[in-house]
Protein backbone atom coordinates (compact mmCIF):
# COMPACT_ATOMS: atom_id res chain seq x y z
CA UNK A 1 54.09 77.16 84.63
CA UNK A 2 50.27 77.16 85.20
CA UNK A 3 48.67 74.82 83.15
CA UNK A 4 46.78 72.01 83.78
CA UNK A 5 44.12 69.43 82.02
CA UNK A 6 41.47 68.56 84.37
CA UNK A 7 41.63 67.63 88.77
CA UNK A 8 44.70 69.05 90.11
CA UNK A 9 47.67 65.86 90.74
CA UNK A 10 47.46 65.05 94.37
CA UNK A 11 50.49 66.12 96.15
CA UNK A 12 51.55 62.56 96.70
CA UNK A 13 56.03 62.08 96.87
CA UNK A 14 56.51 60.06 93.87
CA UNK A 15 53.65 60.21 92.12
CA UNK A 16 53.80 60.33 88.16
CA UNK A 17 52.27 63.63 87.07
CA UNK A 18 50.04 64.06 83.76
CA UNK A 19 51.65 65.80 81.30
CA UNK A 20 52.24 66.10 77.90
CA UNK A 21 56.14 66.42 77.74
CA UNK A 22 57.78 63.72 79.81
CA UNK A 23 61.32 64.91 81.90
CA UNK A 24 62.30 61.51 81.48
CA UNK A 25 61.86 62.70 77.05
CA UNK A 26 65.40 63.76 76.15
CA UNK A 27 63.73 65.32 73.07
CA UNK A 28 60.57 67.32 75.11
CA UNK A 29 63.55 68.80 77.11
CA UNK A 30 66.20 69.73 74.94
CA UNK A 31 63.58 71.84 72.22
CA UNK A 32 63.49 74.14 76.06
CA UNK A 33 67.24 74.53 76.15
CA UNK A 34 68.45 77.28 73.85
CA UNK A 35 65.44 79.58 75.79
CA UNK A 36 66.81 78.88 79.08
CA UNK A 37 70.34 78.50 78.73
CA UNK A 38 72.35 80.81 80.69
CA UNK A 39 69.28 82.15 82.72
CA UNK A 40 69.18 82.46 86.46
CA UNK A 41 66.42 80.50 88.34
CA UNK A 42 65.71 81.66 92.11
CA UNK A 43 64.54 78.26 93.56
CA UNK A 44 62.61 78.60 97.03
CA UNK A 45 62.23 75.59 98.72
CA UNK A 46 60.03 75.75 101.94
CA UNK A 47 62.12 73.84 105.03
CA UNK A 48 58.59 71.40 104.88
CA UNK A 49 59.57 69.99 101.22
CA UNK A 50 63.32 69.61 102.54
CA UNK A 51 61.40 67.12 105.26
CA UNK A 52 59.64 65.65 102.39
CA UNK A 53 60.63 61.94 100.73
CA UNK A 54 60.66 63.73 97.52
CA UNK A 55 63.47 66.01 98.67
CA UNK A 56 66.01 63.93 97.17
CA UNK A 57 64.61 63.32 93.67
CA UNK A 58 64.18 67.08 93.69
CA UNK A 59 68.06 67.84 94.35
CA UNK A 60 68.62 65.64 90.91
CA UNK A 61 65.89 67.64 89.11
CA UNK A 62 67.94 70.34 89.95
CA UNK A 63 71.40 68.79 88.79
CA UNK A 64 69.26 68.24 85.64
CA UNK A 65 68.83 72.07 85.68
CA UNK A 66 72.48 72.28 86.05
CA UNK A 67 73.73 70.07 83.38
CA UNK A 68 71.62 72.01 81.28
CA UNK A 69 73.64 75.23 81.81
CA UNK A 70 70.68 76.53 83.78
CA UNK A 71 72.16 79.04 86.43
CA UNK A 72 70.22 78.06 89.91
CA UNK A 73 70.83 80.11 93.18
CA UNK A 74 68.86 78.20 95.84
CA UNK A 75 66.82 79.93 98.84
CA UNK A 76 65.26 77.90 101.95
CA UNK A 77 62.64 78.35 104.39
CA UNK A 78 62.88 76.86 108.14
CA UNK A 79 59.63 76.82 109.27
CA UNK A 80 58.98 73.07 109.81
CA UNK A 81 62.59 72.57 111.86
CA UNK A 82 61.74 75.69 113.50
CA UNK A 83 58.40 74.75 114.89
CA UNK A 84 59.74 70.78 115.41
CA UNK A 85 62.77 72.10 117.67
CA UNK A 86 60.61 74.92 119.66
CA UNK A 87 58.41 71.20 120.60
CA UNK A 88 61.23 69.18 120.98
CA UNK A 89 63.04 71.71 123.24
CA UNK A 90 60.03 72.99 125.06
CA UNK A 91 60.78 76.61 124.11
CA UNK A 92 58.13 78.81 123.16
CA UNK A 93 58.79 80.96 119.80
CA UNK A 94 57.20 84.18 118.73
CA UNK A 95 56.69 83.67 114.92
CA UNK A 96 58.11 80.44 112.28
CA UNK A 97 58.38 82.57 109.09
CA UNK A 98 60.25 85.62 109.65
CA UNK A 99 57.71 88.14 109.55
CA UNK A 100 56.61 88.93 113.18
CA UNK A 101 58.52 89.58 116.19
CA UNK A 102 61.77 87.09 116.62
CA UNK A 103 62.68 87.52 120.17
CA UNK A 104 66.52 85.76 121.36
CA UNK A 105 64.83 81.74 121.80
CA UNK A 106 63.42 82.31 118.47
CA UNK A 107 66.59 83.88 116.66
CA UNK A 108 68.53 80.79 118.72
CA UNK A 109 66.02 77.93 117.14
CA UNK A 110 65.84 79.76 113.73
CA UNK A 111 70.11 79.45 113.34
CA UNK A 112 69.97 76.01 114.35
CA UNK A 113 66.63 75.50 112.20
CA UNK A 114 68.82 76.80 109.28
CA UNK A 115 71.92 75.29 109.56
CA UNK A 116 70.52 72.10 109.60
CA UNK A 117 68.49 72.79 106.53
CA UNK A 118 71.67 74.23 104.52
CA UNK A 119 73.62 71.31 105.28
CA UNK A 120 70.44 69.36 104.14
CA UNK A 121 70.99 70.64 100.65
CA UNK A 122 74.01 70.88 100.69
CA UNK A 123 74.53 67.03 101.15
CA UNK A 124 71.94 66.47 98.99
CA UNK A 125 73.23 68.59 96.35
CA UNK A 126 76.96 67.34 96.79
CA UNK A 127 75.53 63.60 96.16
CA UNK A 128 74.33 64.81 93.08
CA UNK A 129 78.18 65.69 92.03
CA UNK A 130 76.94 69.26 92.35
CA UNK A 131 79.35 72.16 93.65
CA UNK A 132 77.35 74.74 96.22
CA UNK A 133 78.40 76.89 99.41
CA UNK A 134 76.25 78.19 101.76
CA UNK A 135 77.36 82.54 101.98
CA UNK A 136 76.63 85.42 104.33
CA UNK A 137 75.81 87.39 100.97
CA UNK A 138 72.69 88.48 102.68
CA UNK A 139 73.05 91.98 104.52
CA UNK A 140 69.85 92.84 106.99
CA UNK A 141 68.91 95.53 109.00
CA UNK A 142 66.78 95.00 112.16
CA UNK A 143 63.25 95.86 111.12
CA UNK A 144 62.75 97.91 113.88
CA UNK A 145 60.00 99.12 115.44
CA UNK A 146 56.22 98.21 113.64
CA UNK A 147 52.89 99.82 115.12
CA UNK A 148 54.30 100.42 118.65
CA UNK A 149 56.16 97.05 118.76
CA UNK A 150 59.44 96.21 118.63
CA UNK A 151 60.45 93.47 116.12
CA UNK A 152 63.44 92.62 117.52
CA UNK A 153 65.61 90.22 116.13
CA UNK A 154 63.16 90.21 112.48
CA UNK A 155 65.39 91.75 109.80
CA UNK A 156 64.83 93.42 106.58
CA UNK A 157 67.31 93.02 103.28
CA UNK A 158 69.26 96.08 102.92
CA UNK A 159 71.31 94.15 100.34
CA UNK A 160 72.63 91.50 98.47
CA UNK A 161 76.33 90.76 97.22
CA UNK A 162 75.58 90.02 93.94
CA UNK A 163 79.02 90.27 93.15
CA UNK A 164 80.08 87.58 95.81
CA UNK A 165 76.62 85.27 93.95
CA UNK A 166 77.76 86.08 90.86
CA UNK A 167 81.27 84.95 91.56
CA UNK A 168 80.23 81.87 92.72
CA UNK A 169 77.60 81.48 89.88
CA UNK A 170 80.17 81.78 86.97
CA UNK A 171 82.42 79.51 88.80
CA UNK A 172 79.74 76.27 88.54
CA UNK A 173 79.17 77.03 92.09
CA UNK A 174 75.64 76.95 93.56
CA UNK A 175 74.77 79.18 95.79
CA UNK A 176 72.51 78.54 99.22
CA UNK A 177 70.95 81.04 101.23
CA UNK A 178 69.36 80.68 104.26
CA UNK A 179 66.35 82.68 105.69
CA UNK A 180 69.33 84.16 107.79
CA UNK A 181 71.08 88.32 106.99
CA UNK A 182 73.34 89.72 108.89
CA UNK A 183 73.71 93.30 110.20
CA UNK A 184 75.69 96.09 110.24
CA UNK A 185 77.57 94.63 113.29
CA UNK A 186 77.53 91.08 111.62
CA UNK A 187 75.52 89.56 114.14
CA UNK A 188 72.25 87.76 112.75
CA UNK A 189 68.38 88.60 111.47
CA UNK A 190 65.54 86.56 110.87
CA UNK A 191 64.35 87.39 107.28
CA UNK A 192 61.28 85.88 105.44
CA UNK A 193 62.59 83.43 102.60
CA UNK A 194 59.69 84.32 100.07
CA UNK A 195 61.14 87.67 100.21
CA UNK A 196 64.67 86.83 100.19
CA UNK A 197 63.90 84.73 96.92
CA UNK A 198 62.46 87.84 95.50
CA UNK A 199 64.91 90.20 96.46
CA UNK A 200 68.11 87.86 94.95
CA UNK A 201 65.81 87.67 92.13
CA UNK A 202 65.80 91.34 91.49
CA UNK A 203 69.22 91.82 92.22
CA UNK A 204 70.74 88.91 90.03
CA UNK A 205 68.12 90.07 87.53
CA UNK A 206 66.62 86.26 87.26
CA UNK A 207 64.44 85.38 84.77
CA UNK A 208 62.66 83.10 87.19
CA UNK A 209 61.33 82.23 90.72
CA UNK A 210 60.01 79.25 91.50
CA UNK A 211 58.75 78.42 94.93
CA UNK A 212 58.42 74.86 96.22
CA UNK A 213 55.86 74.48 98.53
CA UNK A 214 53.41 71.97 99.89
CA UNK A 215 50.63 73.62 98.41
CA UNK A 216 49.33 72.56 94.87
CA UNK A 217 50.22 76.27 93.57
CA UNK A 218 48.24 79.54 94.11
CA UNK A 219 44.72 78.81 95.08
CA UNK A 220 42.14 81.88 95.01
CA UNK A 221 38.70 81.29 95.76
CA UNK A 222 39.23 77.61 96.33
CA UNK A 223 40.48 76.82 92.96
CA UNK A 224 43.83 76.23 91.82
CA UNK A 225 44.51 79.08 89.44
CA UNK A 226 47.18 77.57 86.67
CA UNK A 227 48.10 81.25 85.45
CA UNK A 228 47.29 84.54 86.22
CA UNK A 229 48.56 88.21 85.73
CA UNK A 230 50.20 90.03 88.46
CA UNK A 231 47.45 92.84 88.45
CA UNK A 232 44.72 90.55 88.86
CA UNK A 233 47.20 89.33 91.95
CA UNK A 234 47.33 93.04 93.36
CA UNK A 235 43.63 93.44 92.88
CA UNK A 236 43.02 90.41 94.60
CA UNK A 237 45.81 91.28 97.25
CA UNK A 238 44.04 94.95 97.80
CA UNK A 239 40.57 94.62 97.79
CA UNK A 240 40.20 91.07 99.47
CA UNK A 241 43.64 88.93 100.21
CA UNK A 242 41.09 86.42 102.02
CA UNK A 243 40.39 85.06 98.94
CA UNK A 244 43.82 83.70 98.46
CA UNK A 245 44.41 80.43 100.22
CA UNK A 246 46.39 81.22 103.64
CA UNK A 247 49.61 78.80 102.50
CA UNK A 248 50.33 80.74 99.32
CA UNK A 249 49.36 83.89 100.15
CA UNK A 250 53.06 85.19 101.81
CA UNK A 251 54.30 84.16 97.51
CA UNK A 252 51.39 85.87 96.09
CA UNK A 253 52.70 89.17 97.61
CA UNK A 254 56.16 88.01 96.82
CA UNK A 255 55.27 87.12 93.23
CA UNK A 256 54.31 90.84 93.07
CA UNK A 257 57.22 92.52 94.26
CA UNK A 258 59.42 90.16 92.05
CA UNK A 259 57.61 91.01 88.87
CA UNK A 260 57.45 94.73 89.30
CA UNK A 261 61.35 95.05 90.19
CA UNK A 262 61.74 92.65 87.07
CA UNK A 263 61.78 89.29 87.20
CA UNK A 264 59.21 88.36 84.43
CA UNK A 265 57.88 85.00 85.83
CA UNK A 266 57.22 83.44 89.11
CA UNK A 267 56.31 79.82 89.54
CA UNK A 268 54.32 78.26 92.60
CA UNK A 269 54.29 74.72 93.33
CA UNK A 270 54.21 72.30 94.98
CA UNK A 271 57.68 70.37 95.84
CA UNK A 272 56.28 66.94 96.94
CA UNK A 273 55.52 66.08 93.69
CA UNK A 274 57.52 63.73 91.79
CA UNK A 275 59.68 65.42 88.62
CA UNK A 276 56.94 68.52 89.48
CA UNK A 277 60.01 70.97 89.14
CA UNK A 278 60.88 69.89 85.44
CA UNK A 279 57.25 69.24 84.63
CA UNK A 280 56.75 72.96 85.48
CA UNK A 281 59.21 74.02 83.43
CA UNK A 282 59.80 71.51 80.90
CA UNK A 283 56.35 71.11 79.74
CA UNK A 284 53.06 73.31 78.54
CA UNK A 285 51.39 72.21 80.97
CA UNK A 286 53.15 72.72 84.05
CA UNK A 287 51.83 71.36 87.85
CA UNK A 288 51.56 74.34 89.42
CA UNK A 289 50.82 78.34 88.95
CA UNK A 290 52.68 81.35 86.81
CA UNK A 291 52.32 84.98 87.80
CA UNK A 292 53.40 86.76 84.96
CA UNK A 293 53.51 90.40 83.96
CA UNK A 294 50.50 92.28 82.45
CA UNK A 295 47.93 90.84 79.94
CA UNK A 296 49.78 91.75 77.18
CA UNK A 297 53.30 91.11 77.93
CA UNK A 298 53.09 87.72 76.77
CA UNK A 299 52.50 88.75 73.33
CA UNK A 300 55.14 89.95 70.97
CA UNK A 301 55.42 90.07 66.95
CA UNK A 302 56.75 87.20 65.66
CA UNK A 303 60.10 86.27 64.48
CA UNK A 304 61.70 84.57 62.15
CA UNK A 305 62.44 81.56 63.83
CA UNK A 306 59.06 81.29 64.77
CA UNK A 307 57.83 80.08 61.46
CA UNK A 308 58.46 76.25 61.88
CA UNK A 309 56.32 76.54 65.40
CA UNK A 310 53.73 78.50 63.94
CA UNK A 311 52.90 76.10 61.14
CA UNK A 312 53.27 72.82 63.33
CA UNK A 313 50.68 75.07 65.79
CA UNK A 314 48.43 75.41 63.49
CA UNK A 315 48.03 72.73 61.51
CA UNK A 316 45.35 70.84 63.15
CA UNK A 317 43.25 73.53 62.80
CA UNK A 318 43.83 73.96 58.88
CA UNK A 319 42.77 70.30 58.98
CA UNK A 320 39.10 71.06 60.39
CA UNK A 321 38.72 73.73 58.01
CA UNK A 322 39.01 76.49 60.53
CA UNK A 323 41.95 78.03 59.19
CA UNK A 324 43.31 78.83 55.82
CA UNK A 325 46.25 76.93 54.57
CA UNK A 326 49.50 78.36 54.79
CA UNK A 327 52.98 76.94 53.69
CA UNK A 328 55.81 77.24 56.00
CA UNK A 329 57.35 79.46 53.08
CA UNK A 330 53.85 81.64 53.03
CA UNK A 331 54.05 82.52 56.69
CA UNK A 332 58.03 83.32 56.59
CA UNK A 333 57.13 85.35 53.48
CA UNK A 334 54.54 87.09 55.82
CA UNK A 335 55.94 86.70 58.67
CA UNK A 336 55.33 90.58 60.04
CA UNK A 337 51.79 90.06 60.30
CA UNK A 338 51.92 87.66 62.84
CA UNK A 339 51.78 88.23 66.65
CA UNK A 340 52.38 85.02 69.01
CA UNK A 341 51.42 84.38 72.85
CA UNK A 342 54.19 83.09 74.84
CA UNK A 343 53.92 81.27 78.10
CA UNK A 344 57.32 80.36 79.52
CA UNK A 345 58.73 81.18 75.78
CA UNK A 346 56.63 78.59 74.12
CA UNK A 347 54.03 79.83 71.73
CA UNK A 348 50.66 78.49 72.59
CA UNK A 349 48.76 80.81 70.07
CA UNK A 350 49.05 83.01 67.12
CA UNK A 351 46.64 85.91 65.61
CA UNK A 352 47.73 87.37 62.28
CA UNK A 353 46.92 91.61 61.30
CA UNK A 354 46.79 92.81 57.90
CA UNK A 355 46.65 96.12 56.56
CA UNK A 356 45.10 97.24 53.24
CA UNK A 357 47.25 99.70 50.95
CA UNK A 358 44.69 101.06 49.48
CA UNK A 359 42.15 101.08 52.38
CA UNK A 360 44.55 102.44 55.30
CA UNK A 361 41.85 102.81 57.69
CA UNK A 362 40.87 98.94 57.06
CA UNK A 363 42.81 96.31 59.52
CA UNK A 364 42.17 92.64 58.75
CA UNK A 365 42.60 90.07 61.84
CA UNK A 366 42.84 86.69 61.07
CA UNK A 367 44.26 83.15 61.54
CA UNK A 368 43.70 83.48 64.97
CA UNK A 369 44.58 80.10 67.00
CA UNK A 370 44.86 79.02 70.52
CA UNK A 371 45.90 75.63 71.71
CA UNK A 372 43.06 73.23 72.89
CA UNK A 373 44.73 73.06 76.16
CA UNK A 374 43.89 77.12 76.96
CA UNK A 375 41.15 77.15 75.60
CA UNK A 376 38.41 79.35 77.77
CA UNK A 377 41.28 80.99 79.45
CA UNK A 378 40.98 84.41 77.73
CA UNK A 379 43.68 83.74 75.63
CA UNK A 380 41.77 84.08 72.41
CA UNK A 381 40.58 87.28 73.54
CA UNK A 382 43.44 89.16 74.78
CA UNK A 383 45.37 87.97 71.27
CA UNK A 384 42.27 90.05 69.22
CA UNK A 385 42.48 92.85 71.53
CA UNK A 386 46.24 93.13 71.14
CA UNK A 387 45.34 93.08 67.71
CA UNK A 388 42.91 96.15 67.44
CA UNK A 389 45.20 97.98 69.81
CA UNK A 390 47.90 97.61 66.85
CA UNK A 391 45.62 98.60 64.61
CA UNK A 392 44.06 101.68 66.47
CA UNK A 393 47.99 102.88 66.93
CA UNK A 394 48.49 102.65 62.79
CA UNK A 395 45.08 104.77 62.07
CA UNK A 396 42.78 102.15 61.16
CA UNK A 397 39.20 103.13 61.84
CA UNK A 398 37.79 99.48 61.79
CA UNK A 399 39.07 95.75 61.74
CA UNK A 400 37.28 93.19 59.72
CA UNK A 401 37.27 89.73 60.58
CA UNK A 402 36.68 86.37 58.66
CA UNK A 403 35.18 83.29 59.96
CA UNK A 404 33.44 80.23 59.23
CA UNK A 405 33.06 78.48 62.60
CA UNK A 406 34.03 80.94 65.54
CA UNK A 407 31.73 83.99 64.54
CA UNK A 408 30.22 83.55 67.60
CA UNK A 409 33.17 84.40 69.51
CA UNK A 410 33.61 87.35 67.79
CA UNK A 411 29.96 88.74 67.77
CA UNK A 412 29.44 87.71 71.52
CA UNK A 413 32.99 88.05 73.07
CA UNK A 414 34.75 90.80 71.43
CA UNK A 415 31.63 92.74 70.14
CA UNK A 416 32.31 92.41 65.60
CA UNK A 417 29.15 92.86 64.30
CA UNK A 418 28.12 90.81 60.86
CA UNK A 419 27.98 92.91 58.24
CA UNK A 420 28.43 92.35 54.10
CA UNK A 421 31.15 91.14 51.92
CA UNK A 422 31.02 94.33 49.72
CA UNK A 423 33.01 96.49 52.80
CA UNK A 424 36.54 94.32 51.88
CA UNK A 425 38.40 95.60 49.30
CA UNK A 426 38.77 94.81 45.60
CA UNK A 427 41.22 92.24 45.71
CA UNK A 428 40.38 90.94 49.25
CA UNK A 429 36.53 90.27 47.82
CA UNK A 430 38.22 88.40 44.73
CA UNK A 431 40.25 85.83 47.22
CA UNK A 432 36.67 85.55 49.33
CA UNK A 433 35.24 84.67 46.14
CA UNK A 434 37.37 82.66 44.85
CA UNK A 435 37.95 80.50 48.33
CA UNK A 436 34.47 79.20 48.21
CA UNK A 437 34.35 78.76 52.17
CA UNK A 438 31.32 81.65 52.33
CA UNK A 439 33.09 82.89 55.66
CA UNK A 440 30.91 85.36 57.20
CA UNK A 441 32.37 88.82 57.71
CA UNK A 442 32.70 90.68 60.91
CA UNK A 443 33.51 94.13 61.49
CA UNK A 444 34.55 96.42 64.75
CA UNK A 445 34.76 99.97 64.75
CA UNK A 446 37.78 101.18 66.45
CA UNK A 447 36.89 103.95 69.26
């Protein structure tokens, strides 16, 4: 998840990270549980985090993920071993990450490369009292000829045996795939591993990728961006991919194609960071960088069983005064007015829409909150805008808006203008009245 407080954690193995849930907190993990039990998680793990100290203390962060009836399928990259056995053997290579030409040396290192990586985790993951198997459920087709040259030994995913996964997945069984397909004649392709991890997602229809890199997340114009929507990723991607930081840049496109064939998440991070992998998804604050889908996906009506998390959300803010008070019974009693802003299924803000019965074209927005921790992130903004969209869609002609310490925001970021008290209606200008808080009112006309 892409959150963060301040300076980025240095990637340094074994390094306690800032955050505000603790993995080691029994109760910060377990109020995650019910959301992701039963989910599939992709996990990508570059071959340079397998060479990594923290490799090991990642395997039991992912046994952690296990005993927590998390579904993981586990994808690996070689391009470390690849480029350590091309020195060590003095044989030149014509790419390390699957996505240029793989003449017979390179297709030769890359098996090798790979099967010591998948017997890496799978020793790893069989100390951890975990059950796995590496599978050939990866079906390739020779990528064939690119721009006048011949690719070779490079493959392409035709296919994956999600039947064979799935098998193995309801069996306790974790799967490991290496950044190896086979063909048509069974004989093997080099494939990219940030696709492959985006491809099993789509076909096991994961609610999750996470790739583990050794890169703090997705950096884009030199800053570590802690989340960000996939379109502003394609626009990026289109107009100037330069400004993406070369190490993330193969997940950023990745990211992409994962979200648009419907995985709704995608995590970079990076995997030399001690307990980064549960802080990332344990946690609101997170190490590392989400992709997630458009600007408004995150935001649904709330439910039910939202009401305890809505009050607890916002009662800090009904202690300065910049909110209204509301009993847990109130806002269950009410509880269709509310729309909340998920990130990673835990709401980090809340926005509330009224409508007037006897003013239908009249659309009140109010108790609008975001968590201090997102603040300046948009958040705030997109929640409003959600907001007017509903209205617009019912036939409301304006929204109205009451404040008494964020009228700026409104007036300067979302364009209300101040007007007077006498545009609310009867019984809405009786409650102003009798609050006493002299709120100013806002208006927006709906176009």
């Amino acid at each position: 998840m892409s959150n963060g407080t301040g300076q980025p954690t240095p990637p340094v193995a074994n390094s306690a990270t800032a955050t505000t849930i603790k993995p080691t907190d029994l109760r910060g993990i377990l109020q995650y549980v019910p959301r992701f039990r039963g989910q599939i998680f992709v996990i990508a793990i570059d071959g340079a985090i397998v060479a990594d100290e923290n490799f090991s203390n990642l395997l039991v962060d992912i046994a952690v993920l296990r005993s927590l009836a998390i579904k993981v399928v586990l994808v690996h990259g070689i391009g470390l071993q690849i480029q350590e056995l091309s020195v060590m053997r003095n044989i030149p290579i014509t790419n390390t990450d699957g996505t240029g030409v793989t003449d017979a040396a390179t297709l030769d290192l890359a098996i090798r490369a790979s099967s010591r990586v998948s017997h890496a985790l799978v020793e790893g993951l069989t100390q951890n009292s975990l059950k796995c198997a590496t599978t050939n459920a990866v079906r390739a087709l020779p990528t064939g000829i690119i721009k006048g040259i011949d690719q070779q030994f490079t493959g392409k995913v035709e296919r994956i045996d999600k039947d064979f996964l799935g098998a193995l997945i309801e069996q306790q069984i974790v799967p490991v795939l290496s950044p190896i397909g086979f063909g048509p004649d069974g004989r093997s392709l080099r494939v990219n591993s940030d696709l492959l991890a985006a491809e099993l997602a789509e076909a096991l229809h994961a609610t999750k990728i996470i790739y583990l890199g050794p890169q703090l997340g997705l950096e884009i114009d030199g800053k570590l961006r802690r989340e960000i929507s996939v379109d502003a990723v394609k626009t990026i991607l289109a107009d100037d991919p330069t400004r993406i930081a070369d190490a993330g840049r193969s997940k950023a496109e990745h990211a992409v194609k994962a979200i648009e064939t419907g995985t709704p998440r995608v995590h970079i991070l990076d995997g030399r960071v001690f307990d980064g992998l549960l802080n990332e998804i344990f946690s609101n604050d997170g190490v590392g960088s989400l992709v997630y889908g458009n600007d408004y996906q995150q935001i649904r009506q709330a439910r039910k069983g939202d009401v305890r998390l809505i009050y607890n959300l916002t009662r800090s803010a009904v202690r300065r005064e910049e909110l209204i008070h509301r009993t847990q019974q109130a806002i269950e009693k009410n509880i269709d007015q509310f729309f909340v802003f998920e990130i990673d299924e835990n709401i980090i803000a809340v926005v509330t829409l009224y409508f007037y019965p006897d003013k239908p074209q009249l659309a009140e927005v109010g108790s609008l909150y975001v968590m201090p921790f997102y603040h300046n992130r948009g958040i705030g903004k997109k929640m409003v805008e959600y907001a007017c969209l509903q209205a617009k869609a019912r036939g409301a002609k304006q929204v109205i808006a009451l404040s008494t310490q964020s009228f700026g925001f409104f007036t300067n970021v979302l364009a209300f203008e101040e007007t007077t008290k006498e545009i609310l209606p009867e019984a809405r200008l009786k409650l102003y009245d009798e609050s006493g808080r002299n709120a100013k009112v806002l208006v927006k006309q709906l176009v």
